[in-house]
PDB file of N, CA and C in Angstrom:
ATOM      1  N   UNK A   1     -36.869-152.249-216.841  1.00  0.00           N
ATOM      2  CA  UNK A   1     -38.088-151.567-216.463  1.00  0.00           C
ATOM      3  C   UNK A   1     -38.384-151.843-214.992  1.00  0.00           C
ATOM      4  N   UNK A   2     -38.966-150.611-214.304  1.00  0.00           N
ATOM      5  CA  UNK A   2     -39.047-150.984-212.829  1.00  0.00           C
ATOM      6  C   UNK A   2     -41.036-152.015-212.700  1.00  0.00           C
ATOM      7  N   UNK A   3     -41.292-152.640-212.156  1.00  0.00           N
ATOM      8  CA  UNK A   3     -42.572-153.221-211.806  1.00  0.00           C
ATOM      9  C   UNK A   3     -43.597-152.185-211.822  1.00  0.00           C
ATOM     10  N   UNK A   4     -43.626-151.081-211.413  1.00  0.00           N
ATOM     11  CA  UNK A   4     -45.142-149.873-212.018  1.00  0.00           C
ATOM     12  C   UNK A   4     -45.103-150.195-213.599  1.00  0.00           C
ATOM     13  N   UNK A   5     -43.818-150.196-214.349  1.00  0.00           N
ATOM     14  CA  UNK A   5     -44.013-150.480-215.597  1.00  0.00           C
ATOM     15  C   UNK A   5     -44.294-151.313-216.430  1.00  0.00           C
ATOM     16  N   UNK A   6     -43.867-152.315-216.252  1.00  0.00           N
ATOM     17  CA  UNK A   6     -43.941-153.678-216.327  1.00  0.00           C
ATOM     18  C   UNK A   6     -45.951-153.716-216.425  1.00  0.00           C
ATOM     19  N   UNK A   7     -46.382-153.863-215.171  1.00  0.00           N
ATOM     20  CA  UNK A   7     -47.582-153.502-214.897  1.00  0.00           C
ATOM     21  C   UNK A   7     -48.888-152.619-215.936  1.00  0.00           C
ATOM     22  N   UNK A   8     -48.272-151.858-216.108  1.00  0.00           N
ATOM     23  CA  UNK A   8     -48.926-150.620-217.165  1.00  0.00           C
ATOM     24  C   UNK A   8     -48.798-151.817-218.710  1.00  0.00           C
ATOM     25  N   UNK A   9     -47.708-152.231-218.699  1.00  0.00           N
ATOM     26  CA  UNK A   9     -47.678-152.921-220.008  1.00  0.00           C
ATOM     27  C   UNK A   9     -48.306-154.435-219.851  1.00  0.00           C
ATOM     28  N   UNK A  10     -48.533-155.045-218.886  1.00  0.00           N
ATOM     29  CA  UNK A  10     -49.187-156.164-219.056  1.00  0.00           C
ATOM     30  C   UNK A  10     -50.981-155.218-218.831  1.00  0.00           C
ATOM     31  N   UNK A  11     -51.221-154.798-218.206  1.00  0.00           N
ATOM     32  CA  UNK A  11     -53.079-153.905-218.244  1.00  0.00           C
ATOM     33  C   UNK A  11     -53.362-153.364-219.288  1.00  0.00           C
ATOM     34  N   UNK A  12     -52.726-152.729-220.223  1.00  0.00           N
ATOM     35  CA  UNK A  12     -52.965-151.822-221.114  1.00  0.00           C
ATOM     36  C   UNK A  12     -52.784-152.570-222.511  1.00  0.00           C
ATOM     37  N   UNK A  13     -53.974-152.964-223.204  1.00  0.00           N
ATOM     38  CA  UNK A  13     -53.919-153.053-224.284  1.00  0.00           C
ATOM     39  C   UNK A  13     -54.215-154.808-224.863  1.00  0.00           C
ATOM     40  N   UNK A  14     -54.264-155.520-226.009  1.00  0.00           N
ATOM     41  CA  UNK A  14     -54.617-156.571-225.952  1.00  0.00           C
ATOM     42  C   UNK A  14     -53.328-157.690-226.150  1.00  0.00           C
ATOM     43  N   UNK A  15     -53.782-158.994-225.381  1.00  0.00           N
ATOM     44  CA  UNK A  15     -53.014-160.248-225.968  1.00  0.00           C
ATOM     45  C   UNK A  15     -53.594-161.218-226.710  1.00  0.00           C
ATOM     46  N   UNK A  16     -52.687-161.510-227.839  1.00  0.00           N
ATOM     47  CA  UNK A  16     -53.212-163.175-228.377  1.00  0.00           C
ATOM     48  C   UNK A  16     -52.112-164.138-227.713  1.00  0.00           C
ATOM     49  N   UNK A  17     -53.335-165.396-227.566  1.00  0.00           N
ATOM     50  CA  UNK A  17     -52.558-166.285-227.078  1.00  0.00           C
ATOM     51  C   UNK A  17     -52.246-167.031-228.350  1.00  0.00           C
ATOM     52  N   UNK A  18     -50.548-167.696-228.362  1.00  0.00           N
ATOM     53  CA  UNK A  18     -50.344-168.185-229.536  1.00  0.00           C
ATOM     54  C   UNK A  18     -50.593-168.868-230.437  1.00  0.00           C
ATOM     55  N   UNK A  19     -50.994-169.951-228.926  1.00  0.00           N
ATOM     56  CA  UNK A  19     -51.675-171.799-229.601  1.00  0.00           C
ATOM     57  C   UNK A  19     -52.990-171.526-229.772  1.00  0.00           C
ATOM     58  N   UNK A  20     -53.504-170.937-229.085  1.00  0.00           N
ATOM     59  CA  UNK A  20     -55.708-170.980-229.014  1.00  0.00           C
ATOM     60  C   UNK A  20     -55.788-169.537-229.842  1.00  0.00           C
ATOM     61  N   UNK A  21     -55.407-168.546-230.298  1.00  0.00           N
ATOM     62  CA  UNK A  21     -55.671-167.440-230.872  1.00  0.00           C
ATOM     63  C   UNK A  21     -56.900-166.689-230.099  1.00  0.00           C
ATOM     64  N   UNK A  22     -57.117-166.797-228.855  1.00  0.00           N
ATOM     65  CA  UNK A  22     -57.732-165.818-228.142  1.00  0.00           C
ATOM     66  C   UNK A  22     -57.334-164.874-228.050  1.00  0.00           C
ATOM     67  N   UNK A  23     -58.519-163.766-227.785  1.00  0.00           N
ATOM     68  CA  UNK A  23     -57.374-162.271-226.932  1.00  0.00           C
ATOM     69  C   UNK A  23     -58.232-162.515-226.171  1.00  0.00           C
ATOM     70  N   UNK A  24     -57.328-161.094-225.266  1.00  0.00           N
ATOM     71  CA  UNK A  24     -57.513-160.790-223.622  1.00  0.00           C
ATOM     72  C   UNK A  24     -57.333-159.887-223.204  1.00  0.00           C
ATOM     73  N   UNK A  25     -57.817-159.050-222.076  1.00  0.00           N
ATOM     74  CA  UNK A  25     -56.645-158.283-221.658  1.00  0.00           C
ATOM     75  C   UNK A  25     -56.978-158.275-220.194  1.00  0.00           C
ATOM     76  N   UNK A  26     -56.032-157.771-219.521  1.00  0.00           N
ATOM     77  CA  UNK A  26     -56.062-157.715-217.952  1.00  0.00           C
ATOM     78  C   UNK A  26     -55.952-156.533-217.813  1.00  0.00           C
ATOM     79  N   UNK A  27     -56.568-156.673-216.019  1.00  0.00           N
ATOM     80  CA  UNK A  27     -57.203-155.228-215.396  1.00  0.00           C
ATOM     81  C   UNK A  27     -56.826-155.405-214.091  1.00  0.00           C
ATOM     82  N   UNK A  28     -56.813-154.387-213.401  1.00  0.00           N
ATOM     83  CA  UNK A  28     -56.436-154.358-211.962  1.00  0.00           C
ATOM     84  C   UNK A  28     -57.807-153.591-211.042  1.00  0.00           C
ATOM     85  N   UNK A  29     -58.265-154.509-210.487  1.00  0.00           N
ATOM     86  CA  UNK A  29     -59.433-153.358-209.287  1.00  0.00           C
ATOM     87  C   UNK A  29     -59.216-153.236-208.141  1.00  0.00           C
ATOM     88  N   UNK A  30     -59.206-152.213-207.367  1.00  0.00           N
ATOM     89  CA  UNK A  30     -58.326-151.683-206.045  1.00  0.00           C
ATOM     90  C   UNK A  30     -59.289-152.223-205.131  1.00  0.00           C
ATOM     91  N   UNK A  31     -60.940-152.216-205.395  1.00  0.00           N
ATOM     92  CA  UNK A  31     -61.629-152.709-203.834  1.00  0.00           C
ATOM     93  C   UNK A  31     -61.239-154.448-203.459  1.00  0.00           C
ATOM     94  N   UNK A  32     -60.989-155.373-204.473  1.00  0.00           N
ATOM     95  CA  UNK A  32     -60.743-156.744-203.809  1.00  0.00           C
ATOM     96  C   UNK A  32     -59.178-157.142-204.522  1.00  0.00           C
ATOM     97  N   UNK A  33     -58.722-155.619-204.472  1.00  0.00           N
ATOM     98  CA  UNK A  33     -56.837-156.365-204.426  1.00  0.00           C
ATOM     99  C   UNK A  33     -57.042-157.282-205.521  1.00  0.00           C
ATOM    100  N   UNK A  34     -57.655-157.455-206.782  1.00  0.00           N
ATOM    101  CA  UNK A  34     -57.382-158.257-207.778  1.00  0.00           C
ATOM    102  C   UNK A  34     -57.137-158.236-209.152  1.00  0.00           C
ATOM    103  N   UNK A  35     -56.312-159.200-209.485  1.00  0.00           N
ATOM    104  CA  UNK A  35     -55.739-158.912-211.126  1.00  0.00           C
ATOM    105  C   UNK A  35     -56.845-160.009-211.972  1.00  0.00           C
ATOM    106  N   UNK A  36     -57.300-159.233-213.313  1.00  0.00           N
ATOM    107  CA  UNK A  36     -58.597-159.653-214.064  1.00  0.00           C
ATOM    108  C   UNK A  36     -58.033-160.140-215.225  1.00  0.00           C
ATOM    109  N   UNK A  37     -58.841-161.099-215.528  1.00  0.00           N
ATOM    110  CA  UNK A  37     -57.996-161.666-217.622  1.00  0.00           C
ATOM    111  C   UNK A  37     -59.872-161.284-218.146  1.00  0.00           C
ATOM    112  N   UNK A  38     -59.836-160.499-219.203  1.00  0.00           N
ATOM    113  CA  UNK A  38     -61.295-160.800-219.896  1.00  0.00           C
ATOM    114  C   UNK A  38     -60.652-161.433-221.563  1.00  0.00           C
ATOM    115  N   UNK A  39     -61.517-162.400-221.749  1.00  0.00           N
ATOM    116  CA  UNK A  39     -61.344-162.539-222.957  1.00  0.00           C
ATOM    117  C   UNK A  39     -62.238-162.039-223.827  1.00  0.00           C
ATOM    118  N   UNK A  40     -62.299-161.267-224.983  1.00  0.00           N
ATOM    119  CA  UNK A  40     -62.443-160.586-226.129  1.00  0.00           C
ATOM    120  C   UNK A  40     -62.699-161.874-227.384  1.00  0.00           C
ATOM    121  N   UNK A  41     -62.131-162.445-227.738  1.00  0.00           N
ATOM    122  CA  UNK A  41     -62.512-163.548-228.836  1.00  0.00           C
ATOM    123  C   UNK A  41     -61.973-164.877-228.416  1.00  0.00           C
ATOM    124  N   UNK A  42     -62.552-165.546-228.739  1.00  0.00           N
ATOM    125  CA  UNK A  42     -62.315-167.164-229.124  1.00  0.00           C
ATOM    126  C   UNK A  42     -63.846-167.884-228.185  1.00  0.00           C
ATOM    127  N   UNK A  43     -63.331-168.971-227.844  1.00  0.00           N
ATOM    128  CA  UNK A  43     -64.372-170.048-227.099  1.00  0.00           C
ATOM    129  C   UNK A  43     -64.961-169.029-225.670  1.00  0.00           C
ATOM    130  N   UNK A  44     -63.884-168.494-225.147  1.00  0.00           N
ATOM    131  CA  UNK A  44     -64.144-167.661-224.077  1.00  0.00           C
ATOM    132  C   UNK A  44     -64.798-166.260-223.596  1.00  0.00           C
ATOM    133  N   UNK A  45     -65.163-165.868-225.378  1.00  0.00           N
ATOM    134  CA  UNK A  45     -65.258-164.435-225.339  1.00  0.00           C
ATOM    135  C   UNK A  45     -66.371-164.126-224.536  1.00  0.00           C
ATOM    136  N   UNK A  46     -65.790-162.679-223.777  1.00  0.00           N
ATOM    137  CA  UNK A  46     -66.859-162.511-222.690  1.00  0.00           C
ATOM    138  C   UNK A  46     -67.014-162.645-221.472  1.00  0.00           C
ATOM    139  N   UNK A  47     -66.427-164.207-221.263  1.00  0.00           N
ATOM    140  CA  UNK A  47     -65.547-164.461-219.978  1.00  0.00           C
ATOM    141  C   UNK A  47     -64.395-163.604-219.494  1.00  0.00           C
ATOM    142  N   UNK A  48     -65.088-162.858-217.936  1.00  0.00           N
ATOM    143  CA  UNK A  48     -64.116-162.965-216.953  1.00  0.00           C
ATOM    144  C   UNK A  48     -63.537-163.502-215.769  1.00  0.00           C
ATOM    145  N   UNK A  49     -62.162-163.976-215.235  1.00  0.00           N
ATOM    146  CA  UNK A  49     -61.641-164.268-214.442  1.00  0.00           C
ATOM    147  C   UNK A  49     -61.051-163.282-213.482  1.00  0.00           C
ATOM    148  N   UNK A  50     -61.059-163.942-212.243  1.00  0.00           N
ATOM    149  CA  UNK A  50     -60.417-162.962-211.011  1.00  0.00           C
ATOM    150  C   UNK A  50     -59.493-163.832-210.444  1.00  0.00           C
ATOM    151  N   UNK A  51     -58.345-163.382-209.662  1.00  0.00           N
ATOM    152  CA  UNK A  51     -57.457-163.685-208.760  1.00  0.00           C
ATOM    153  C   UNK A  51     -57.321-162.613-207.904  1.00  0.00           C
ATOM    154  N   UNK A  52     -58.635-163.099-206.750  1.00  0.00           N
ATOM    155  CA  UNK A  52     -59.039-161.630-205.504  1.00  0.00           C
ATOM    156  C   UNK A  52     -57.867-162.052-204.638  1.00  0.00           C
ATOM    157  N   UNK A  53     -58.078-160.808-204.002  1.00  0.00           N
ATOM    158  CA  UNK A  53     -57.248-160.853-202.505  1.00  0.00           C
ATOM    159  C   UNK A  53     -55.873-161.289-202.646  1.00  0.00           C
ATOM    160  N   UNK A  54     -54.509-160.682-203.741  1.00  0.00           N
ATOM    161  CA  UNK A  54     -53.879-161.053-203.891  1.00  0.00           C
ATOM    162  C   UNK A  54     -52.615-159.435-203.390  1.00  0.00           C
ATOM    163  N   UNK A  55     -51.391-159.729-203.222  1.00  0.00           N
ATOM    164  CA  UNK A  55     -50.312-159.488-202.679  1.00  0.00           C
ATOM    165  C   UNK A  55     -49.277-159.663-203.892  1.00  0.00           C
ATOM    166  N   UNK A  56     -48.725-158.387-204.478  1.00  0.00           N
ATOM    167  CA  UNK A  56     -47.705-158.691-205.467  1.00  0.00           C
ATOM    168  C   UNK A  56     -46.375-159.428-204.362  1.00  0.00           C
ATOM    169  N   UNK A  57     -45.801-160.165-204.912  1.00  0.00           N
ATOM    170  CA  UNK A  57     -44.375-160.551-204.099  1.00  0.00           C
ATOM    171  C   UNK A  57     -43.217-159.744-204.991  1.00  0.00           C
ATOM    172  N   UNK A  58     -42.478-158.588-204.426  1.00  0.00           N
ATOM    173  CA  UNK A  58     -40.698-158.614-205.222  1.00  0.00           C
ATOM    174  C   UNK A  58     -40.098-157.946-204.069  1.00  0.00           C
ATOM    175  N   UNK A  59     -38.999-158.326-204.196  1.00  0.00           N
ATOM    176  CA  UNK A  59     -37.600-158.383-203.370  1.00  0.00           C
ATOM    177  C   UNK A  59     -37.400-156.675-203.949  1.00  0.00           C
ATOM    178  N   UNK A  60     -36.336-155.940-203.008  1.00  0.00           N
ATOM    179  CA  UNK A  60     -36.069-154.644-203.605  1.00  0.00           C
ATOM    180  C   UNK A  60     -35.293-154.129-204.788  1.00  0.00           C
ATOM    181  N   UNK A  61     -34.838-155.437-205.229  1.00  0.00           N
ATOM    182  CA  UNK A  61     -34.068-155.104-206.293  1.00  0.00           C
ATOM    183  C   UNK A  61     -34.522-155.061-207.754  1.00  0.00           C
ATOM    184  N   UNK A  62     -35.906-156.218-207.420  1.00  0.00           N
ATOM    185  CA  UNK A  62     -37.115-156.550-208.501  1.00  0.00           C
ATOM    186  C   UNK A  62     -37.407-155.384-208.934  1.00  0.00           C
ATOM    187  N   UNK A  63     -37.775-154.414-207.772  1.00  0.00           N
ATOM    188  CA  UNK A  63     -38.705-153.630-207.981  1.00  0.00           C
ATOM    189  C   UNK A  63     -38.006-152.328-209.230  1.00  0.00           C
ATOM    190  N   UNK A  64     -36.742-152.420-209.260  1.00  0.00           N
ATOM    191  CA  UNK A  64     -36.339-151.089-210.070  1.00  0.00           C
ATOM    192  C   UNK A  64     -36.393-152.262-211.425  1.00  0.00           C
ATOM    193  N   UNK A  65     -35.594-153.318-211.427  1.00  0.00           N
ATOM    194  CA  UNK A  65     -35.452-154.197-212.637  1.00  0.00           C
ATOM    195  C   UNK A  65     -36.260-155.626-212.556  1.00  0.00           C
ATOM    196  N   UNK A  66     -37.336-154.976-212.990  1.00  0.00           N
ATOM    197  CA  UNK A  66     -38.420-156.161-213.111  1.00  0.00           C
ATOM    198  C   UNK A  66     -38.705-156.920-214.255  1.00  0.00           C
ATOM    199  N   UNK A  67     -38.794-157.895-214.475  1.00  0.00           N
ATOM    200  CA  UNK A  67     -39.454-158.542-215.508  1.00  0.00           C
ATOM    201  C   UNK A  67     -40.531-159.754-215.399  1.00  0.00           C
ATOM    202  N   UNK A  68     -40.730-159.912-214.176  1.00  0.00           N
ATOM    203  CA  UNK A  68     -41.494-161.132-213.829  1.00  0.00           C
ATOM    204  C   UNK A  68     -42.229-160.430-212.273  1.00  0.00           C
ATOM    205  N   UNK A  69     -43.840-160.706-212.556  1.00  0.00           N
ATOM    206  CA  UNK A  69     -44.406-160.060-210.800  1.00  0.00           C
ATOM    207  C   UNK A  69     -44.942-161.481-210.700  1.00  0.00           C
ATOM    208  N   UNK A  70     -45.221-162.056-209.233  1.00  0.00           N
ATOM    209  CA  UNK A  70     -46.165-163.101-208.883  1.00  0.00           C
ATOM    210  C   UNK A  70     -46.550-162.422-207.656  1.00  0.00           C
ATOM    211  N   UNK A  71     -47.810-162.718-208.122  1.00  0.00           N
ATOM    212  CA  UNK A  71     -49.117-162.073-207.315  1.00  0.00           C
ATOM    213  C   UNK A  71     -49.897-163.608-206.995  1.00  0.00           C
ATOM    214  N   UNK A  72     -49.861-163.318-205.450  1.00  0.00           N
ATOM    215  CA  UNK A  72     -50.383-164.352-204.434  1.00  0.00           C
ATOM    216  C   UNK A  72     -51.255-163.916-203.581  1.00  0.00           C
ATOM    217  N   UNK A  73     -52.160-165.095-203.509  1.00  0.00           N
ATOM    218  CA  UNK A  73     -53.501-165.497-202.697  1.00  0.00           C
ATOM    219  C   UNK A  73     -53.322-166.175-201.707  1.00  0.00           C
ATOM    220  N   UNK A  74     -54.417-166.536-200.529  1.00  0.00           N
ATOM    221  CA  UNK A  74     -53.833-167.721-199.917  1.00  0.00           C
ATOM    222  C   UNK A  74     -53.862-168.919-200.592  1.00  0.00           C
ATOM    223  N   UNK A  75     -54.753-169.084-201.569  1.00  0.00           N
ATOM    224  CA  UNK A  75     -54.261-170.496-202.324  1.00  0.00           C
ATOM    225  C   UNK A  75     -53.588-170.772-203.333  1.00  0.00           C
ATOM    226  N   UNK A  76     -53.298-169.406-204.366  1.00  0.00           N
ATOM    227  CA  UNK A  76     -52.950-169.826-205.625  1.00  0.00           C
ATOM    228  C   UNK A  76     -51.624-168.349-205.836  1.00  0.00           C
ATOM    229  N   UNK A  77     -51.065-168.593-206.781  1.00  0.00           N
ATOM    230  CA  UNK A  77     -50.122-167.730-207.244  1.00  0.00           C
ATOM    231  C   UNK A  77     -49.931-167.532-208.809  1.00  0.00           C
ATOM    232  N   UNK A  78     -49.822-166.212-209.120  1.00  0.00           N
ATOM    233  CA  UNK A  78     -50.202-166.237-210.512  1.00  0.00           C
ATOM    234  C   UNK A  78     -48.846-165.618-211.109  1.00  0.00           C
ATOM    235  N   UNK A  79     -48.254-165.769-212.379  1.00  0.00           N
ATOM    236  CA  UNK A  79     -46.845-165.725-212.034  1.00  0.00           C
ATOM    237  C   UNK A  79     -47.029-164.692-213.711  1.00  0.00           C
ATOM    238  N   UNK A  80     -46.461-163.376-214.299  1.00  0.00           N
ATOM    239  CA  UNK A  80     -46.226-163.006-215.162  1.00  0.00           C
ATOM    240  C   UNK A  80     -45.135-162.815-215.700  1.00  0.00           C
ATOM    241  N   UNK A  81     -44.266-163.055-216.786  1.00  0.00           N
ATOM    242  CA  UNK A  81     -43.021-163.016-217.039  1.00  0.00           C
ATOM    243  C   UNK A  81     -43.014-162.393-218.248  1.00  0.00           C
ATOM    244  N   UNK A  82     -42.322-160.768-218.404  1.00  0.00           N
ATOM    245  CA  UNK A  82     -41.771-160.028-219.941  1.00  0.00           C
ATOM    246  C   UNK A  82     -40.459-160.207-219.751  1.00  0.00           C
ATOM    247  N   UNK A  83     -39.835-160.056-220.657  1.00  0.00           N
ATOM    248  CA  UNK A  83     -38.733-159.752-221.069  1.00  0.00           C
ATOM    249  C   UNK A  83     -38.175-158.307-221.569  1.00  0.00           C
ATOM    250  N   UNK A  84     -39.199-157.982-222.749  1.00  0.00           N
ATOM    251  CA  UNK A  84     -39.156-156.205-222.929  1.00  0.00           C
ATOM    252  C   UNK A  84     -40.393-156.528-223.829  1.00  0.00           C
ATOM    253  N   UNK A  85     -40.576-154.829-223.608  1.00  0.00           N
ATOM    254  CA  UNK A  85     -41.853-154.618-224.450  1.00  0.00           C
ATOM    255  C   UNK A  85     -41.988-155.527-225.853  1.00  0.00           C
ATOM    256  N   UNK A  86     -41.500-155.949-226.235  1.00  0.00           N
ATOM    257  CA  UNK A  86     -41.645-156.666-227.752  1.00  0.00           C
ATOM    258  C   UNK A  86     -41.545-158.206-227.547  1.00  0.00           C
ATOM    259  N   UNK A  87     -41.669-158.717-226.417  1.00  0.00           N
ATOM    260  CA  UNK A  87     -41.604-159.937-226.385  1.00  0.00           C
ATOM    261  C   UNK A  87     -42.697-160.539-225.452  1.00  0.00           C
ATOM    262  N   UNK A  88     -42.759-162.065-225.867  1.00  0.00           N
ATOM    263  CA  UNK A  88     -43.973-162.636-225.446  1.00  0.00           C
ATOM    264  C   UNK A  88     -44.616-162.612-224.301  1.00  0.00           C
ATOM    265  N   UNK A  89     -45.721-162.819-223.440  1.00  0.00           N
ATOM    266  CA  UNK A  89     -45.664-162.586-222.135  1.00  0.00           C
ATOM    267  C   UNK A  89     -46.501-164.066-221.934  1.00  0.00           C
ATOM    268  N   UNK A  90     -45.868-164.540-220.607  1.00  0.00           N
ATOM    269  CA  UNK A  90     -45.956-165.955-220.219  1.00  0.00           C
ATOM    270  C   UNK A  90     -46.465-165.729-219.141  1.00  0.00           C
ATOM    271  N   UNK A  91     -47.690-166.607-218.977  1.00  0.00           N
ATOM    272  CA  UNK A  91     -48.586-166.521-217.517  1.00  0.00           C
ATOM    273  C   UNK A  91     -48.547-167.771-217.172  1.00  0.00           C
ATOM    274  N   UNK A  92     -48.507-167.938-215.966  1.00  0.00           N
ATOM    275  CA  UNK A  92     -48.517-169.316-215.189  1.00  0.00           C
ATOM    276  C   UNK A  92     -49.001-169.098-214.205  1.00  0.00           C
ATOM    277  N   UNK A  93     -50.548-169.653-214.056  1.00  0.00           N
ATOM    278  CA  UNK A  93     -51.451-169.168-212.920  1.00  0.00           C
ATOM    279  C   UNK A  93     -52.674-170.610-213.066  1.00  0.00           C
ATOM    280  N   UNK A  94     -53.226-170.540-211.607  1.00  0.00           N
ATOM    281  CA  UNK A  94     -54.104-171.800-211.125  1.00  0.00           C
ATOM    282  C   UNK A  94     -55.426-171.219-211.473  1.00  0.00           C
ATOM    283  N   UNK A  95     -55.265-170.218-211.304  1.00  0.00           N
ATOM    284  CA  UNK A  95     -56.577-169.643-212.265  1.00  0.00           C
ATOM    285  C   UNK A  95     -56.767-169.225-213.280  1.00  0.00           C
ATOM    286  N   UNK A  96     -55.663-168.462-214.091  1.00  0.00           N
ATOM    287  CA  UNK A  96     -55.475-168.109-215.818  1.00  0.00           C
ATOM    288  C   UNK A  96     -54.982-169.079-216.406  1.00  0.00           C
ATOM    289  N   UNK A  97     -54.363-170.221-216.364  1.00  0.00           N
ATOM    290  CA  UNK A  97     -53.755-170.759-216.658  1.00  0.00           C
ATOM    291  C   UNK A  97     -52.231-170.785-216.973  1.00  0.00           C
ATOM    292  N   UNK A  98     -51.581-172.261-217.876  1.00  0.00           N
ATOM    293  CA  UNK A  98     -50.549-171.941-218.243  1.00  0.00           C
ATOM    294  C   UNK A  98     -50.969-170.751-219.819  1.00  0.00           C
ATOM    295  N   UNK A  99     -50.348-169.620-220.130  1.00  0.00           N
ATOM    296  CA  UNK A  99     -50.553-169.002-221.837  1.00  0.00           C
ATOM    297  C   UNK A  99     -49.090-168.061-221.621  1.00  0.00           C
ATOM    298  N   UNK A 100     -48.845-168.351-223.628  1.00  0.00           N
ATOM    299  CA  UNK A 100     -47.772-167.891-223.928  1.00  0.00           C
ATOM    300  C   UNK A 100     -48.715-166.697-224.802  1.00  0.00           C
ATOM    301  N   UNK A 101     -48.580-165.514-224.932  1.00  0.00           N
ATOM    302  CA  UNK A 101     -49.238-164.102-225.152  1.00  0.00           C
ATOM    303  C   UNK A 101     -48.427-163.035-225.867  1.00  0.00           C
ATOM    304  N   UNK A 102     -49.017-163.066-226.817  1.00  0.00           N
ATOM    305  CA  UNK A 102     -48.323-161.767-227.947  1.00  0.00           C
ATOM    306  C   UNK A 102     -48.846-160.615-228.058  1.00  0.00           C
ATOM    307  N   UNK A 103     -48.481-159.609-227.539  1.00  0.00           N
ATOM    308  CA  UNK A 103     -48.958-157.966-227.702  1.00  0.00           C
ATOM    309  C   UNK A 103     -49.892-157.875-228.902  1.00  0.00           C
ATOM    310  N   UNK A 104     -50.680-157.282-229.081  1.00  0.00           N
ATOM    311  CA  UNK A 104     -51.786-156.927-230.370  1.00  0.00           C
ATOM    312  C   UNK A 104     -51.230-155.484-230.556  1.00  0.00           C
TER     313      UNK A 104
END
């Protein structure tokens, strides 16, 4: 999958996280360049997070065969990793945290 896609499939639609059974889902807003987590149920529901002012990083080859974007700030970097649509999605971010995430 090229990174527009990738993209569409991490924004669109919900995650549970495995260990805490939260959902979530993420959003993208164009005026402060930032990627959003809202959580929907658990301890958090209701809560949203931002990672403003961020810069996707991929090399040109990423970009047709993507499976992993990290999107950077000046302080923090937030790292998403699929494999294919049916498999888990792993975030590693200073602001979302570490979560392992199952499609709903």
């Amino acid at each position: 999958m090229n990174y527009v896609e990738l993209i569409k499939l991490i924004t669109h639609g919900e995650w549970r996280n495995v260990e805490s059974q939260e959902v979530c889902s993420f959003f993208w807003t164009e005026p402060d360049q930032s990627i959003n987590i809202k959580f929907i149920s658990g301890k958090k529901a209701g809560k949203t997070d931002s990672h403003k002012f961020v810069k996707l990083y991929l090399s040109k080859e990423q970009q047709d065969d993507c499976h992993s974007l990290q999107f950077q700030s000046n302080l923090f970097t937030s790292k998403f990793s699929l494999k294919s649509e049916d498999s888990h999605l792993f975030v590693s971010s200073k602001v979302f945290g570490d979560m392992e995430l199952e499609k709903l």
